[in-house]
N, C-alpha and C. Protein backbone atom coordinates (compact mmCIF):
# COMPACT_ATOMS: atom_id res chain seq x y z
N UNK A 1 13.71 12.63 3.26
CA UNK A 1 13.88 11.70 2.16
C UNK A 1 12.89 12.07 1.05
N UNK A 2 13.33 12.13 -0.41
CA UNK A 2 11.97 12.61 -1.22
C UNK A 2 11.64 11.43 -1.99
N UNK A 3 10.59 11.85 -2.52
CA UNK A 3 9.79 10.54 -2.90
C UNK A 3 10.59 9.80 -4.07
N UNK A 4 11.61 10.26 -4.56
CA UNK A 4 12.53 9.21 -5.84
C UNK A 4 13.35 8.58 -4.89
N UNK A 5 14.39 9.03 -3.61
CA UNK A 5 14.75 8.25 -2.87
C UNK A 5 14.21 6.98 -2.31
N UNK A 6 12.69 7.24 -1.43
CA UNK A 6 11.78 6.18 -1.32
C UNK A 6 11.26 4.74 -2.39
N UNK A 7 10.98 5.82 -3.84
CA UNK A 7 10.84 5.02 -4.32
C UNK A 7 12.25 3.50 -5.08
N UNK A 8 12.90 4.55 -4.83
CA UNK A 8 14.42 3.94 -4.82
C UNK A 8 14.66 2.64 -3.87
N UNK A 9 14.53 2.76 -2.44
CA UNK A 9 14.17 2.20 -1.39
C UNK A 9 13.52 1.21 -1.54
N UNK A 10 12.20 1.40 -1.91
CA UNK A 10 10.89 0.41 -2.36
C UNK A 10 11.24 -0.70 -2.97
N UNK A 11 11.92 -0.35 -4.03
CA UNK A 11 12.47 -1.60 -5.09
C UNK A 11 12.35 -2.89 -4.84
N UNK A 12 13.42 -2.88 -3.83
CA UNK A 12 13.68 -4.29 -3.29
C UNK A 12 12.79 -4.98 -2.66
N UNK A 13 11.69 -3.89 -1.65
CA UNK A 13 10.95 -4.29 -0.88
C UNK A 13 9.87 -5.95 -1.37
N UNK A 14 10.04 -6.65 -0.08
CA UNK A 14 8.88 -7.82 -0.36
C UNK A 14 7.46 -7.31 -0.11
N UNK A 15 6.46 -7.58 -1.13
CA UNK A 15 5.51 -7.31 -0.76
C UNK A 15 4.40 -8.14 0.80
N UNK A 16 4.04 -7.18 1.55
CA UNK A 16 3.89 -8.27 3.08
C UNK A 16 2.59 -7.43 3.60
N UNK A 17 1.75 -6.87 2.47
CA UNK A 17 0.09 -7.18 2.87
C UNK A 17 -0.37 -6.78 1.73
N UNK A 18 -1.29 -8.48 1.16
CA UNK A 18 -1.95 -8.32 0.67
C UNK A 18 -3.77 -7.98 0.53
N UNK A 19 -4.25 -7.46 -0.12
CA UNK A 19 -5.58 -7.08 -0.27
C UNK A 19 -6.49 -7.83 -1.30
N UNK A 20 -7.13 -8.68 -1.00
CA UNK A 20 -8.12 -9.26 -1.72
C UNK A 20 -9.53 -9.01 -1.63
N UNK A 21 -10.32 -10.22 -1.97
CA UNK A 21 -12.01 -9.87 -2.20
C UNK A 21 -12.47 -9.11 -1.07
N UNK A 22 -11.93 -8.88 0.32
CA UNK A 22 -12.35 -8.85 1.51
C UNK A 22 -12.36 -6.95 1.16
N UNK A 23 -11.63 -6.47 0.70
CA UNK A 23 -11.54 -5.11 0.34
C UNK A 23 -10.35 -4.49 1.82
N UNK A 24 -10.08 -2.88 1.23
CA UNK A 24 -9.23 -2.50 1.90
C UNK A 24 -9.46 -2.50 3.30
N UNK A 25 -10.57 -2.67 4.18
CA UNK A 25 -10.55 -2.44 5.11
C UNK A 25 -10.36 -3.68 6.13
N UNK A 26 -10.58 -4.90 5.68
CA UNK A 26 -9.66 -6.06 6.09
C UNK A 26 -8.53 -5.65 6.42
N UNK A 27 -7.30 -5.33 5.77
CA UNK A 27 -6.16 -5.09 6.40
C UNK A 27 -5.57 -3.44 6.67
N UNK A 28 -6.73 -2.42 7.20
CA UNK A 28 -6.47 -1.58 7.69
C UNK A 28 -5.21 -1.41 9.02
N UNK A 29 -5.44 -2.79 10.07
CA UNK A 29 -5.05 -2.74 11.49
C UNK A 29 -3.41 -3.39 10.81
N UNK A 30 -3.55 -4.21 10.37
CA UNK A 30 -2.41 -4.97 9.54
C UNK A 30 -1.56 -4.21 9.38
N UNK A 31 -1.40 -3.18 8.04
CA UNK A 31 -0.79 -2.36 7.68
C UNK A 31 -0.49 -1.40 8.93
N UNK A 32 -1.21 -1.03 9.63
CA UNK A 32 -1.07 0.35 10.65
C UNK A 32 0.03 -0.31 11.68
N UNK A 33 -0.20 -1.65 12.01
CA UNK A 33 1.07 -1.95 12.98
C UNK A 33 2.39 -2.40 12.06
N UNK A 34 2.16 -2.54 10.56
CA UNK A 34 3.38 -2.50 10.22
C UNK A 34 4.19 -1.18 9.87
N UNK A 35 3.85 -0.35 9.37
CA UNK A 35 3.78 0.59 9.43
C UNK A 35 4.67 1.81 10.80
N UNK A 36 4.40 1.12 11.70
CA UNK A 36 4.81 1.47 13.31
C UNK A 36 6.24 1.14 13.11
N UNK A 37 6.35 -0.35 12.64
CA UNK A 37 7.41 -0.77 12.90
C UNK A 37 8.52 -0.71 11.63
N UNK A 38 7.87 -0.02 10.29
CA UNK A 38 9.24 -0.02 9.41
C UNK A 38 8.69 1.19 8.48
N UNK A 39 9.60 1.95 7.76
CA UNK A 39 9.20 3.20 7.01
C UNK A 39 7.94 2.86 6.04
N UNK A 40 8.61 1.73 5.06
CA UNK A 40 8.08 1.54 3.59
C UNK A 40 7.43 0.68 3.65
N UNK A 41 6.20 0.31 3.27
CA UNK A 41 5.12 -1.02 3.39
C UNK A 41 4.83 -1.25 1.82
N UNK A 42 5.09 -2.05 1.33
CA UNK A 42 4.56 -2.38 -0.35
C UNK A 42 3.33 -3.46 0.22
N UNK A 43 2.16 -3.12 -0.95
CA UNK A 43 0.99 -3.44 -0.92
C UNK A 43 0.55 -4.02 -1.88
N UNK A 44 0.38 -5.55 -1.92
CA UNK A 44 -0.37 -5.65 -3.79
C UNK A 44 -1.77 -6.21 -3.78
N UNK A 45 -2.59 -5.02 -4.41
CA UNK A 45 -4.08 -5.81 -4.22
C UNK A 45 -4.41 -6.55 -5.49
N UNK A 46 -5.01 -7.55 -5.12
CA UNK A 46 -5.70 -8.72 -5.78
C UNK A 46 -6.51 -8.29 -7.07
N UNK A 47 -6.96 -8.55 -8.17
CA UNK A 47 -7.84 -8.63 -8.83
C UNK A 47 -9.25 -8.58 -8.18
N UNK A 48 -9.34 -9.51 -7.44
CA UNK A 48 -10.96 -9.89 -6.94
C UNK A 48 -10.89 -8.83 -5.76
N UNK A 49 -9.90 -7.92 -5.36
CA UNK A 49 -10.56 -6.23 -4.44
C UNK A 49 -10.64 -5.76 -4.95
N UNK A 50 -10.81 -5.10 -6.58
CA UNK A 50 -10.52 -3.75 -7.35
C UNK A 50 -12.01 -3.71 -7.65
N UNK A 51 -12.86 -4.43 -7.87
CA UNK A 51 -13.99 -4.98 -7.59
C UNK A 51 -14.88 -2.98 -8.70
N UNK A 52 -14.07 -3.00 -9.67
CA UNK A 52 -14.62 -1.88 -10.34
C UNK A 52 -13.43 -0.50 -10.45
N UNK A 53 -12.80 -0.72 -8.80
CA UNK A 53 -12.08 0.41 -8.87
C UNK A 53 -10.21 0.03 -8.68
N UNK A 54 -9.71 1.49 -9.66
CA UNK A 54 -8.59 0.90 -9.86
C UNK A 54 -7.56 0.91 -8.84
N UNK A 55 -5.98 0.32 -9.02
CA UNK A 55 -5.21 0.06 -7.66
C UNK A 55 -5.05 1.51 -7.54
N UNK A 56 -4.78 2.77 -8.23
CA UNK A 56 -4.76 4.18 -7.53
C UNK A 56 -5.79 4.56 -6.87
N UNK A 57 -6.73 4.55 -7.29
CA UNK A 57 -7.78 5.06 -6.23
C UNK A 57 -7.63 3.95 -5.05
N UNK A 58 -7.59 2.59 -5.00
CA UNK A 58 -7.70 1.47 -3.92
C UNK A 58 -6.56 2.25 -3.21
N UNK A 59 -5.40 2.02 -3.53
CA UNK A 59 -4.12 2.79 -2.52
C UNK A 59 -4.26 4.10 -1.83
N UNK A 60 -4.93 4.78 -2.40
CA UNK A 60 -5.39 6.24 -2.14
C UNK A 60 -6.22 6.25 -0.85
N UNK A 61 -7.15 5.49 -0.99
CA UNK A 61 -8.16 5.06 0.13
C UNK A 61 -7.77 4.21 1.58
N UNK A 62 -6.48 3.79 0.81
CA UNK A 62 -5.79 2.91 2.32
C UNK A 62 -4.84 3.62 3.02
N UNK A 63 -3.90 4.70 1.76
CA UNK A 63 -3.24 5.24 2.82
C UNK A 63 -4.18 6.38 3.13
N UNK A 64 -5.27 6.73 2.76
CA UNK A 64 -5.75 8.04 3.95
C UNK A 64 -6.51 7.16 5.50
N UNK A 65 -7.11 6.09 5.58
CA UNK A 65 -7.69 5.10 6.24
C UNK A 65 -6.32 5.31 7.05
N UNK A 66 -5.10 5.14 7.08
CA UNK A 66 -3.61 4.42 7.85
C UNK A 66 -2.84 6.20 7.91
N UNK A 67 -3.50 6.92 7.70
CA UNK A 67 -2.91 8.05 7.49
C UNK A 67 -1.25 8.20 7.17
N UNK A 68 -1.13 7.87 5.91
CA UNK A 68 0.21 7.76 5.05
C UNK A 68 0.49 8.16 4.05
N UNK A 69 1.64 8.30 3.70
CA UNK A 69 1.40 8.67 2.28
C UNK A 69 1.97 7.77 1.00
N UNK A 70 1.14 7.72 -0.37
CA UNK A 70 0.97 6.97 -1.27
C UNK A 70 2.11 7.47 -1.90
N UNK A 71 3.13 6.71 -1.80
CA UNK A 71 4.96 7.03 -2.66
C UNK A 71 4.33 6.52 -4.04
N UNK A 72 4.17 5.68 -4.21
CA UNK A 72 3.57 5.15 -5.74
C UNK A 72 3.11 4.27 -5.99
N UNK A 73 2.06 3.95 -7.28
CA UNK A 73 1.71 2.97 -7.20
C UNK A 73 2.20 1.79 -8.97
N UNK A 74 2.54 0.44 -8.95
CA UNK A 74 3.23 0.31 -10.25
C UNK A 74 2.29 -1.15 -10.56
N UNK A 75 1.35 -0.94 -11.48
CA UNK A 75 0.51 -1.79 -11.40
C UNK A 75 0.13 -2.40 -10.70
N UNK A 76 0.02 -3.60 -9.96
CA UNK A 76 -1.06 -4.47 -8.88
C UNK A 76 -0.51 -3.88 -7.68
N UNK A 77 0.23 -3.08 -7.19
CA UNK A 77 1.43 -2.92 -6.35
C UNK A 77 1.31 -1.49 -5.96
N UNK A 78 1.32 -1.39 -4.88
CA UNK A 78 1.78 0.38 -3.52
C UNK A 78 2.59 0.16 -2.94
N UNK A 79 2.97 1.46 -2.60
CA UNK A 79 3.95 1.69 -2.05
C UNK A 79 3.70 2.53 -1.18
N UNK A 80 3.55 2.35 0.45
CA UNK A 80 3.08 3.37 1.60
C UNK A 80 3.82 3.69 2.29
N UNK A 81 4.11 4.82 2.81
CA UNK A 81 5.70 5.41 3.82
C UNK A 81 4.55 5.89 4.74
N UNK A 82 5.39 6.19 6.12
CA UNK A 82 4.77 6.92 7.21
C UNK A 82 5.91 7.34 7.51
């Protein structure tokens, strides 16, 4: 599947982990068992996690943490495939 398909895919997706003040590593385990169980995981972090840094680098850092890869990111919002 290439990544315009995915992101194709994504669209619709509900977003179903969010990331706040707690930072990415709060929902490291979260994501990794969802992840198990469905291709595409959309991610939207909070204002109060970016805490300086932006949602590309934040997404960047979660999917290497979940070892995944970062389909895209569209303002507050990722998009992670495994």
């Amino acid at each position: 599947m290439t990544d315009h398909d995915l992101r194709k895919e994504a669209h619709d997706l509900d977003v179903t982990v969010w990331v706040g003040k707690k930072g990415v590593g709060a929902v490291v385990d979260e994501l990794d068992d969802q992840l198990k169980e469905r291709d595409l995981v959309k991610v939207k972090f909070h204002r109060s996690a970016q805490a300086g840094a932006d949602v590309d680098e934040l997404a960047a850092d979660l999917s290497d943490r979940v070892s995944a890869d970062l389909v895209e990111t569209r303002g507050h919002t990722a998009v992670l495939h495994r």
